[in-house]
PDB file of N, CA and C in Angstrom:
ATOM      1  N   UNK A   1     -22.448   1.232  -7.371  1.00  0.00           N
ATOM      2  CA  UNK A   1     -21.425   0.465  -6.730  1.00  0.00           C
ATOM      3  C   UNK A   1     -20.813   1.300  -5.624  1.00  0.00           C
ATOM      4  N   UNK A   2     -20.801   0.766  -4.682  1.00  0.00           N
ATOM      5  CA  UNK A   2     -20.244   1.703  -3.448  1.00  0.00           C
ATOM      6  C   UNK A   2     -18.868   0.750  -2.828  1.00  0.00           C
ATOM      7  N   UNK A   3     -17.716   1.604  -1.923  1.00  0.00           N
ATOM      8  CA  UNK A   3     -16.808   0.601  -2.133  1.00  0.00           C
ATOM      9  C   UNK A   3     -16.548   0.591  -0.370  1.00  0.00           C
ATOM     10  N   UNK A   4     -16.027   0.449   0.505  1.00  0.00           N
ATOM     11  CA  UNK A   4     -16.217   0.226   1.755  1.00  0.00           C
ATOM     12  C   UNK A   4     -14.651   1.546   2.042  1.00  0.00           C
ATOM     13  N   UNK A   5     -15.058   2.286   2.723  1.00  0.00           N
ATOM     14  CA  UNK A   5     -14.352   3.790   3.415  1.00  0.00           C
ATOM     15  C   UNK A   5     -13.839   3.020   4.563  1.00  0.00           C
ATOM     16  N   UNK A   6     -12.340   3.380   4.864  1.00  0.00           N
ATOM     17  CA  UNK A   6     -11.644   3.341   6.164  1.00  0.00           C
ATOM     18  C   UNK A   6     -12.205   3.995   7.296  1.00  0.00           C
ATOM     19  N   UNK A   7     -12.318   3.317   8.187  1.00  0.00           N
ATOM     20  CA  UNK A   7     -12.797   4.454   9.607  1.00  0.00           C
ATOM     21  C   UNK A   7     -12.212   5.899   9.874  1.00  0.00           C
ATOM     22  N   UNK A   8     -11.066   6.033   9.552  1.00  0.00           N
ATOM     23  CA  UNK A   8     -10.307   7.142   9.506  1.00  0.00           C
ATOM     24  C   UNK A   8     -10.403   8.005   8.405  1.00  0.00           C
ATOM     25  N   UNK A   9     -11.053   7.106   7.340  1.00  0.00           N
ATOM     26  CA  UNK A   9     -11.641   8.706   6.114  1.00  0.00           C
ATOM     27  C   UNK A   9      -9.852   8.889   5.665  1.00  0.00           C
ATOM     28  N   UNK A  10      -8.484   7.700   6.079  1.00  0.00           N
ATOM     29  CA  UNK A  10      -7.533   8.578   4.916  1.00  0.00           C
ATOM     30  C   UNK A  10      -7.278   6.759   4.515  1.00  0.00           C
ATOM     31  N   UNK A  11      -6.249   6.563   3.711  1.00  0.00           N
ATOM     32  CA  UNK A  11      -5.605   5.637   3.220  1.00  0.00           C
ATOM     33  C   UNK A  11      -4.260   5.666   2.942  1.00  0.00           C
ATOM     34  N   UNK A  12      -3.493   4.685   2.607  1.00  0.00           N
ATOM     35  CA  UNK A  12      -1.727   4.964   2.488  1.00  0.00           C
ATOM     36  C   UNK A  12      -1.738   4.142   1.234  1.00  0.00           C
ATOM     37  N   UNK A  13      -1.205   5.135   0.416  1.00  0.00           N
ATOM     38  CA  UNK A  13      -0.460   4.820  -1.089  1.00  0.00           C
ATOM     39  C   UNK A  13       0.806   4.191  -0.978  1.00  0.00           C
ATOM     40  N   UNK A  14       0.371   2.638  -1.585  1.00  0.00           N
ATOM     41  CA  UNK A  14       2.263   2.074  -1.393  1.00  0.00           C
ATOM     42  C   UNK A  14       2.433   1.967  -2.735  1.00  0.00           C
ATOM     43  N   UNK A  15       3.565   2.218  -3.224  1.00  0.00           N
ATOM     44  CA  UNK A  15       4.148   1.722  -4.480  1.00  0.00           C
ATOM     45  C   UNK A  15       5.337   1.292  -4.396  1.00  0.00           C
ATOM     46  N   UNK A  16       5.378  -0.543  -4.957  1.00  0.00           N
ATOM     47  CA  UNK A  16       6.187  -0.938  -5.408  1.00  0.00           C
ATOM     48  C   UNK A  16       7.138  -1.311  -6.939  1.00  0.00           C
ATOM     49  N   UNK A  17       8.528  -1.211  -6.018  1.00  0.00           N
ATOM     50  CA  UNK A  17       9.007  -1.483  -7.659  1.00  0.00           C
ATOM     51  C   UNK A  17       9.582  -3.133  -7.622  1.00  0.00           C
ATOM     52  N   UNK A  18       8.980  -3.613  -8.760  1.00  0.00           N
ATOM     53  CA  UNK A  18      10.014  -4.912  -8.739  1.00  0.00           C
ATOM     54  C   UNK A  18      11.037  -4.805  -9.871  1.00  0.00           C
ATOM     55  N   UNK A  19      11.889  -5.926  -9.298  1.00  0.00           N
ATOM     56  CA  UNK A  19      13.448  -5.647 -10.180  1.00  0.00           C
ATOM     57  C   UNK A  19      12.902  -6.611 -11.197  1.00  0.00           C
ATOM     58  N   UNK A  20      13.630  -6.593 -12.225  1.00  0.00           N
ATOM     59  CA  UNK A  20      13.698  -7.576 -13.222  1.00  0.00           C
ATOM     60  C   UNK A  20      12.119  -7.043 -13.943  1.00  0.00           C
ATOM     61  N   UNK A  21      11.793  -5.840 -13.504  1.00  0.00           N
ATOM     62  CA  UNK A  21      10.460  -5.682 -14.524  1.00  0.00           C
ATOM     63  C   UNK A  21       9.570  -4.234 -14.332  1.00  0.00           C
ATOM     64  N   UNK A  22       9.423  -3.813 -15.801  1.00  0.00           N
ATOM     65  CA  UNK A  22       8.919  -2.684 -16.038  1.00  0.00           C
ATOM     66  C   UNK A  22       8.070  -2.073 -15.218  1.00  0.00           C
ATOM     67  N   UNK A  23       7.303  -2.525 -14.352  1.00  0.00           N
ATOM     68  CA  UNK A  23       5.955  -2.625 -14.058  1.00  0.00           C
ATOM     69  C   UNK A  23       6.318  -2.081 -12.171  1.00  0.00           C
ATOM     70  N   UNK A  24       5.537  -1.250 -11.908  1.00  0.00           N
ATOM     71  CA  UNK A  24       5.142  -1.241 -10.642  1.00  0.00           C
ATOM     72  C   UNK A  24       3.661  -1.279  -9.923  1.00  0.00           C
ATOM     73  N   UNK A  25       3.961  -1.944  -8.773  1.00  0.00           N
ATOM     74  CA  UNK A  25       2.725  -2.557  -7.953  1.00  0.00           C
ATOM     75  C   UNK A  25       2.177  -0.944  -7.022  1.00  0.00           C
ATOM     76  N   UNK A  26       1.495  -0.854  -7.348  1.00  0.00           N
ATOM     77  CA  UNK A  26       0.111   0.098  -6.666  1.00  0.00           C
ATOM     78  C   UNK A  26      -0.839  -0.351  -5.524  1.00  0.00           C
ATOM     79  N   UNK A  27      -0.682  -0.170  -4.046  1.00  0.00           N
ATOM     80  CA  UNK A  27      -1.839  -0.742  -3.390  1.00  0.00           C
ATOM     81  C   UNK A  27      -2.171   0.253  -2.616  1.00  0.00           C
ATOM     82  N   UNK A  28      -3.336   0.457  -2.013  1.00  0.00           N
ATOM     83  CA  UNK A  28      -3.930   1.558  -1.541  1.00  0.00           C
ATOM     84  C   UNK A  28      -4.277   0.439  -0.025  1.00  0.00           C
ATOM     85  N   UNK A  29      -3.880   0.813   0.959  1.00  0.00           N
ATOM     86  CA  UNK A  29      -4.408   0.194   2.508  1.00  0.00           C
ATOM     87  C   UNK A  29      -4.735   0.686   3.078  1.00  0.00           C
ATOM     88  N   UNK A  30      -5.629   0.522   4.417  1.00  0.00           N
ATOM     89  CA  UNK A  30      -6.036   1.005   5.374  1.00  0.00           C
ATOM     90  C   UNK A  30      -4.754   0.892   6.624  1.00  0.00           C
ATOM     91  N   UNK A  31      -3.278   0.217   6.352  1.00  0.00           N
ATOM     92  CA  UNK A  31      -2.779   0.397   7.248  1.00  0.00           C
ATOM     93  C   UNK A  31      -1.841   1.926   7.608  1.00  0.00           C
ATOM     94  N   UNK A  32      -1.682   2.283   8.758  1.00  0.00           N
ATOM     95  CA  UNK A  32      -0.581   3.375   8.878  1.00  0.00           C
ATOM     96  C   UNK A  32       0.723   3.476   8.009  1.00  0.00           C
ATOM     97  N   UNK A  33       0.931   4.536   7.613  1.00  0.00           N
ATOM     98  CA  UNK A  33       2.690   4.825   7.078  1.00  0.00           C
ATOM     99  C   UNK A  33       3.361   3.938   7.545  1.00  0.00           C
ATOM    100  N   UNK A  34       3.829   4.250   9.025  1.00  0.00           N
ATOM    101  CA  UNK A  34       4.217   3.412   9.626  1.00  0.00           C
ATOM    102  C   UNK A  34       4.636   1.928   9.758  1.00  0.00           C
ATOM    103  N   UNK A  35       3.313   1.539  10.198  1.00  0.00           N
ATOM    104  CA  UNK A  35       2.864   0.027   9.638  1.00  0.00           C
ATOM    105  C   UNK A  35       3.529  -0.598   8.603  1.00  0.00           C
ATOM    106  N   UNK A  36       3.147   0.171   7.506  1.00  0.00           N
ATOM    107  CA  UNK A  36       3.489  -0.362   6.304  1.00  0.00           C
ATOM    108  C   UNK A  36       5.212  -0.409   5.994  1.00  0.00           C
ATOM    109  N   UNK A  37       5.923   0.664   6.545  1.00  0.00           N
ATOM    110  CA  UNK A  37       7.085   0.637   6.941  1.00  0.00           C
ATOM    111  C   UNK A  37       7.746  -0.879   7.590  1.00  0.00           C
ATOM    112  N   UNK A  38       7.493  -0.724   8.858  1.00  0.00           N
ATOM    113  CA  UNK A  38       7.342  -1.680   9.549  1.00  0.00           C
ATOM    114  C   UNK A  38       7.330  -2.931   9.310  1.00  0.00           C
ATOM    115  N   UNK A  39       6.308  -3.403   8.296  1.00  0.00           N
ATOM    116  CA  UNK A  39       5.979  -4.921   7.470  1.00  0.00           C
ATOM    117  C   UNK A  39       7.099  -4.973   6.816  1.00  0.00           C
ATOM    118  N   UNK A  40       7.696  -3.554   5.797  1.00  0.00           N
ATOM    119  CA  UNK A  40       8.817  -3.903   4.852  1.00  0.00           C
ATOM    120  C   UNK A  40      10.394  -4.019   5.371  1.00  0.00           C
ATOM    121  N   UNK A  41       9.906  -3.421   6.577  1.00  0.00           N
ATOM    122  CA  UNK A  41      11.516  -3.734   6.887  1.00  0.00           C
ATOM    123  C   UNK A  41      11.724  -4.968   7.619  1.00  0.00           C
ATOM    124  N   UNK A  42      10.742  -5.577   8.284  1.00  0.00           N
ATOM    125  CA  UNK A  42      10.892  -6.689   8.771  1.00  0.00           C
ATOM    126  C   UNK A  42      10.939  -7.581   7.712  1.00  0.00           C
ATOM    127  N   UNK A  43      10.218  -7.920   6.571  1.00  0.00           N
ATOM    128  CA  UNK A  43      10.529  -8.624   5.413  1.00  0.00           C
ATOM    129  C   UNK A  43      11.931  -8.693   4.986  1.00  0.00           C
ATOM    130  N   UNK A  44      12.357  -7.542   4.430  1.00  0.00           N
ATOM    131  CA  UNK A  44      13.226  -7.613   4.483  1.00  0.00           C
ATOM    132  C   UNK A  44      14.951  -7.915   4.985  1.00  0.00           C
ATOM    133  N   UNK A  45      14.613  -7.794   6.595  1.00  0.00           N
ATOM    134  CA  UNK A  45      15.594  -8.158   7.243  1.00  0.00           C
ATOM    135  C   UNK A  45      15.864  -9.739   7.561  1.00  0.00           C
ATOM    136  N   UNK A  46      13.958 -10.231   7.602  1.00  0.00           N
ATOM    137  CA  UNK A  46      13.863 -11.316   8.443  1.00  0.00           C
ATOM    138  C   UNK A  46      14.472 -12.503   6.499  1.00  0.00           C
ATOM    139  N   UNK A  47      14.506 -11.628   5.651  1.00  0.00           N
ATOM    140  CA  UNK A  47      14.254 -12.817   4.218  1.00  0.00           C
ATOM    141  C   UNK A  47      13.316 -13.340   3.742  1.00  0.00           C
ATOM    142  N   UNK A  48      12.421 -13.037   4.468  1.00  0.00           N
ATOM    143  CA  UNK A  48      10.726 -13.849   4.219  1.00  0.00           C
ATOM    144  C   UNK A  48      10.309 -12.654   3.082  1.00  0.00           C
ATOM    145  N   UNK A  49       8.940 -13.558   2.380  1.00  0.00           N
ATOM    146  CA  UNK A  49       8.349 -12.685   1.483  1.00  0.00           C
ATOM    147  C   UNK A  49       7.319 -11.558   2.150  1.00  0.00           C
ATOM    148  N   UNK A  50       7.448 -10.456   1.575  1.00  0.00           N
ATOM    149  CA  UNK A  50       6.514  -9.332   2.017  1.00  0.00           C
ATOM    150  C   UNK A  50       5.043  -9.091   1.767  1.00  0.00           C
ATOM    151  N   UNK A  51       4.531  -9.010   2.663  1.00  0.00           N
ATOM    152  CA  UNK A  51       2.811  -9.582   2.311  1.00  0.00           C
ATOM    153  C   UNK A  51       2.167  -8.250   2.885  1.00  0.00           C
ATOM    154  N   UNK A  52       0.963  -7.671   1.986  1.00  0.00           N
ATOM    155  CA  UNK A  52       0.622  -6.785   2.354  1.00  0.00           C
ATOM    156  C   UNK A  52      -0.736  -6.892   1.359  1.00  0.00           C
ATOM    157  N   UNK A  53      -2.494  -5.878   2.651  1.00  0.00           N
ATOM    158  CA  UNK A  53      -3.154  -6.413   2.781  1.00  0.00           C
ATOM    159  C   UNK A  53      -4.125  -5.369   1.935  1.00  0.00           C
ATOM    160  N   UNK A  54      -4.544  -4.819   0.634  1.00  0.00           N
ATOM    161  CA  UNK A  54      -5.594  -3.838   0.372  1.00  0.00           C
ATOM    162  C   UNK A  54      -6.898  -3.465   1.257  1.00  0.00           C
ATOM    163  N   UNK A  55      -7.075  -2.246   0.733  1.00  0.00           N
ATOM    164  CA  UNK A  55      -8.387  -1.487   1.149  1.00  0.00           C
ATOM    165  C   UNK A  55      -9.329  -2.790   0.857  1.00  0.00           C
ATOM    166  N   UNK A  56      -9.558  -3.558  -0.287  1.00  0.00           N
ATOM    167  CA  UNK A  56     -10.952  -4.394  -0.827  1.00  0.00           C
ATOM    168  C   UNK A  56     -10.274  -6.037   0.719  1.00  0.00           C
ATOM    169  N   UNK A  57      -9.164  -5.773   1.266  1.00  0.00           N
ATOM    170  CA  UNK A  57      -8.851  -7.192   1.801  1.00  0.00           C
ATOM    171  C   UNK A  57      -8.387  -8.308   0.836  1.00  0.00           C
ATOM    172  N   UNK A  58      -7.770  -7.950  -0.520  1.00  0.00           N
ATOM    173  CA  UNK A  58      -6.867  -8.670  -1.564  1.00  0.00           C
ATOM    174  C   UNK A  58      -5.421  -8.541  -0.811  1.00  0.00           C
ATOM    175  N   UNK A  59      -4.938  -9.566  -0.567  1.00  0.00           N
ATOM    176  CA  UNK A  59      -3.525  -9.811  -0.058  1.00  0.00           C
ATOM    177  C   UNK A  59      -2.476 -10.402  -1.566  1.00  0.00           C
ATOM    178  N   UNK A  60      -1.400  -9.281  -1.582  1.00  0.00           N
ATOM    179  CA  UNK A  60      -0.375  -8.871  -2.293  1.00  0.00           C
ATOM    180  C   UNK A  60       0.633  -9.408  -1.493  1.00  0.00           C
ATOM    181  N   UNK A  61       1.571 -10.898  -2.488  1.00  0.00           N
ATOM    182  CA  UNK A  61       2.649 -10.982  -1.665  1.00  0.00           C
ATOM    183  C   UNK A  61       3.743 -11.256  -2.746  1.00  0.00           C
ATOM    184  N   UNK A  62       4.798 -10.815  -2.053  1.00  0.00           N
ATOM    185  CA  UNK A  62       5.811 -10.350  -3.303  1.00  0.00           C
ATOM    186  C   UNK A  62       7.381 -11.323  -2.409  1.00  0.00           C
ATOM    187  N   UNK A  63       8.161 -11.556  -3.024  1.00  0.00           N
ATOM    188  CA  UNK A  63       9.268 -12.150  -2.254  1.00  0.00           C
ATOM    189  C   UNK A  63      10.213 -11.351  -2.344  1.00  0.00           C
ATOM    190  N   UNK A  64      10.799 -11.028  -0.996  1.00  0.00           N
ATOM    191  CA  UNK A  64      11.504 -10.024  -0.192  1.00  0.00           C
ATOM    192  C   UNK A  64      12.801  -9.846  -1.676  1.00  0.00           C
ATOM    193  N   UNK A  65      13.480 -10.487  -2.384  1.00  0.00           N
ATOM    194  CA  UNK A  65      14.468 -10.669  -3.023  1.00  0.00           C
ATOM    195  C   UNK A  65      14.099  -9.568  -4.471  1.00  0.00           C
ATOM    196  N   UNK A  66      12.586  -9.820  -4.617  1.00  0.00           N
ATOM    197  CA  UNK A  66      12.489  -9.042  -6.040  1.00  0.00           C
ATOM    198  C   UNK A  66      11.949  -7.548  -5.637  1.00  0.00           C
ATOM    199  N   UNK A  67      12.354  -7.001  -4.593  1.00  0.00           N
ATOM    200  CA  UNK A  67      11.474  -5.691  -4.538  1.00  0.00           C
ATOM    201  C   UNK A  67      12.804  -4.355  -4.373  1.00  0.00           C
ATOM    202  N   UNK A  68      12.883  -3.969  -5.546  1.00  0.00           N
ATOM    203  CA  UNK A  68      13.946  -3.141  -5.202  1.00  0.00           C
ATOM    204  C   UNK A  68      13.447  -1.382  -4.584  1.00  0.00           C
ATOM    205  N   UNK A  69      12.524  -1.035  -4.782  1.00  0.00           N
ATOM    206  CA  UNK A  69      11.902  -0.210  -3.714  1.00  0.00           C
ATOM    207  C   UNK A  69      10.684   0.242  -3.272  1.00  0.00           C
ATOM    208  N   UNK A  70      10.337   0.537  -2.134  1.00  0.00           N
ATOM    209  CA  UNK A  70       8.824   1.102  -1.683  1.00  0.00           C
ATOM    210  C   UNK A  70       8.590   2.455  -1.301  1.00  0.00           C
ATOM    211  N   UNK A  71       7.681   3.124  -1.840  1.00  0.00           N
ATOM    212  CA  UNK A  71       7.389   4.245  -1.530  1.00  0.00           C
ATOM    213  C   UNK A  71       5.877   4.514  -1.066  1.00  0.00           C
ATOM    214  N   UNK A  72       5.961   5.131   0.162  1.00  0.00           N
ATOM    215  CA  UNK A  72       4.416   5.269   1.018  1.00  0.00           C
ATOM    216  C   UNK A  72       4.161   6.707   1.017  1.00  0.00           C
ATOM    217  N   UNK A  73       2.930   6.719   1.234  1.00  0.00           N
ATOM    218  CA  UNK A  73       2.814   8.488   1.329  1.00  0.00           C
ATOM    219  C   UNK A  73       0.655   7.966   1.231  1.00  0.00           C
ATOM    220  N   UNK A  74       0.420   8.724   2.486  1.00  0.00           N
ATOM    221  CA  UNK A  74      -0.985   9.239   3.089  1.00  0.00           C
ATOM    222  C   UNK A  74      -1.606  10.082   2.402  1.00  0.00           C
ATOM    223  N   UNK A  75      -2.719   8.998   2.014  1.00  0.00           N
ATOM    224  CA  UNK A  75      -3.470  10.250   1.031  1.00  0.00           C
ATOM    225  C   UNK A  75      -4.715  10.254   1.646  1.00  0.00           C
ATOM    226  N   UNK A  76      -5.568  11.860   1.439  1.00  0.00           N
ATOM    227  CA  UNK A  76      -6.813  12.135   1.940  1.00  0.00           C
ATOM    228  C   UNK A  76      -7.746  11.241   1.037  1.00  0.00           C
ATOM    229  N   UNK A  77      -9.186  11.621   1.615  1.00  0.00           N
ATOM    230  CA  UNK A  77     -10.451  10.566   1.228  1.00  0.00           C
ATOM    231  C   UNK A  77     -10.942  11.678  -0.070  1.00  0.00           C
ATOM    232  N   UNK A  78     -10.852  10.869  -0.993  1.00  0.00           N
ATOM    233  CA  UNK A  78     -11.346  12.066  -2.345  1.00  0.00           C
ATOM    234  C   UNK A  78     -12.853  12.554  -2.260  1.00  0.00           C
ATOM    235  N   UNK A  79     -12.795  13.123  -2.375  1.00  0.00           N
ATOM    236  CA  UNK A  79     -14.474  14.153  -2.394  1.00  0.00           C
ATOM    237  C   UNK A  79     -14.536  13.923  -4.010  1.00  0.00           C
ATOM    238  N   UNK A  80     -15.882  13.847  -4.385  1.00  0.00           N
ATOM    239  CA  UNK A  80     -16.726  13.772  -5.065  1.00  0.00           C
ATOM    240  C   UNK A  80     -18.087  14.093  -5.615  1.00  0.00           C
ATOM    241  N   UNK A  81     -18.025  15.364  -6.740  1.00  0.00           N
ATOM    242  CA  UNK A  81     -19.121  16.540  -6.782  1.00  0.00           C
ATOM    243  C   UNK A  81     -18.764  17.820  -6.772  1.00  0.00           C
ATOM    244  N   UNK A  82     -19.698  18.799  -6.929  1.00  0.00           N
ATOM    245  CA  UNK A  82     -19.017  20.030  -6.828  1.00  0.00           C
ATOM    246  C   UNK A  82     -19.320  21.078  -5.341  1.00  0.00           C
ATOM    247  N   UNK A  83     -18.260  20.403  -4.392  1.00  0.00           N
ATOM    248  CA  UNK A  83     -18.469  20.994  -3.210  1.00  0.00           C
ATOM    249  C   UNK A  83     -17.137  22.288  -3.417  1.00  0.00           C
ATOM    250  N   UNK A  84     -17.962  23.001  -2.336  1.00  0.00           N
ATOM    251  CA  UNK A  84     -17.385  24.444  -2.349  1.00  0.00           C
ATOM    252  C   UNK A  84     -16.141  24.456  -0.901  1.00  0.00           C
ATOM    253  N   UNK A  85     -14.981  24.346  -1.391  1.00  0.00           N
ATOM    254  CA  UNK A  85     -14.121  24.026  -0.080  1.00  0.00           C
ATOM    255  C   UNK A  85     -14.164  25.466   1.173  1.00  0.00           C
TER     256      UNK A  85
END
């Protein structure tokens, strides 16, 4: 099974928290820090629900009201095997 690599070889770790529940949302994207910034604060300001798009192209949409926080952070492309750094 092979899974489809970003052109850029990195990805951005979002994690959400929703209120009213134990559980947080995990998505891995091909979009920028930034970006992803960007989407949440406009959600948020504009009241609309926050929609955001995975590495596989599964779209995650959450309504702006239940997300009490997001945390992003750029992660490298994992290597796999025993390479000698």
């Amino acid at each position: 099974m092979s899974t489809k690599k970003s052109a850029s070889g990195t990805t951005t770790e979002i994690r959400i928290g929703i209120s009213e529940s134990p559980q947080e949302l995990h998505i891995e994207s091909d979009l920028t820090p930034e970006q992803v910034i960007d989407a949440v604060t406009t959600a948020l300001d504009s009241g609309k629900s926050l929609s955001l798009t995975d590495t596989r192209g599964r779209q995650t949409i959450i309504a702006n009201n239940k997300v009490s926080f997001v945390e992003v952070g750029q992660s490298a492309e994992r290597k796999v095997g025993f390479a000698t750094a």
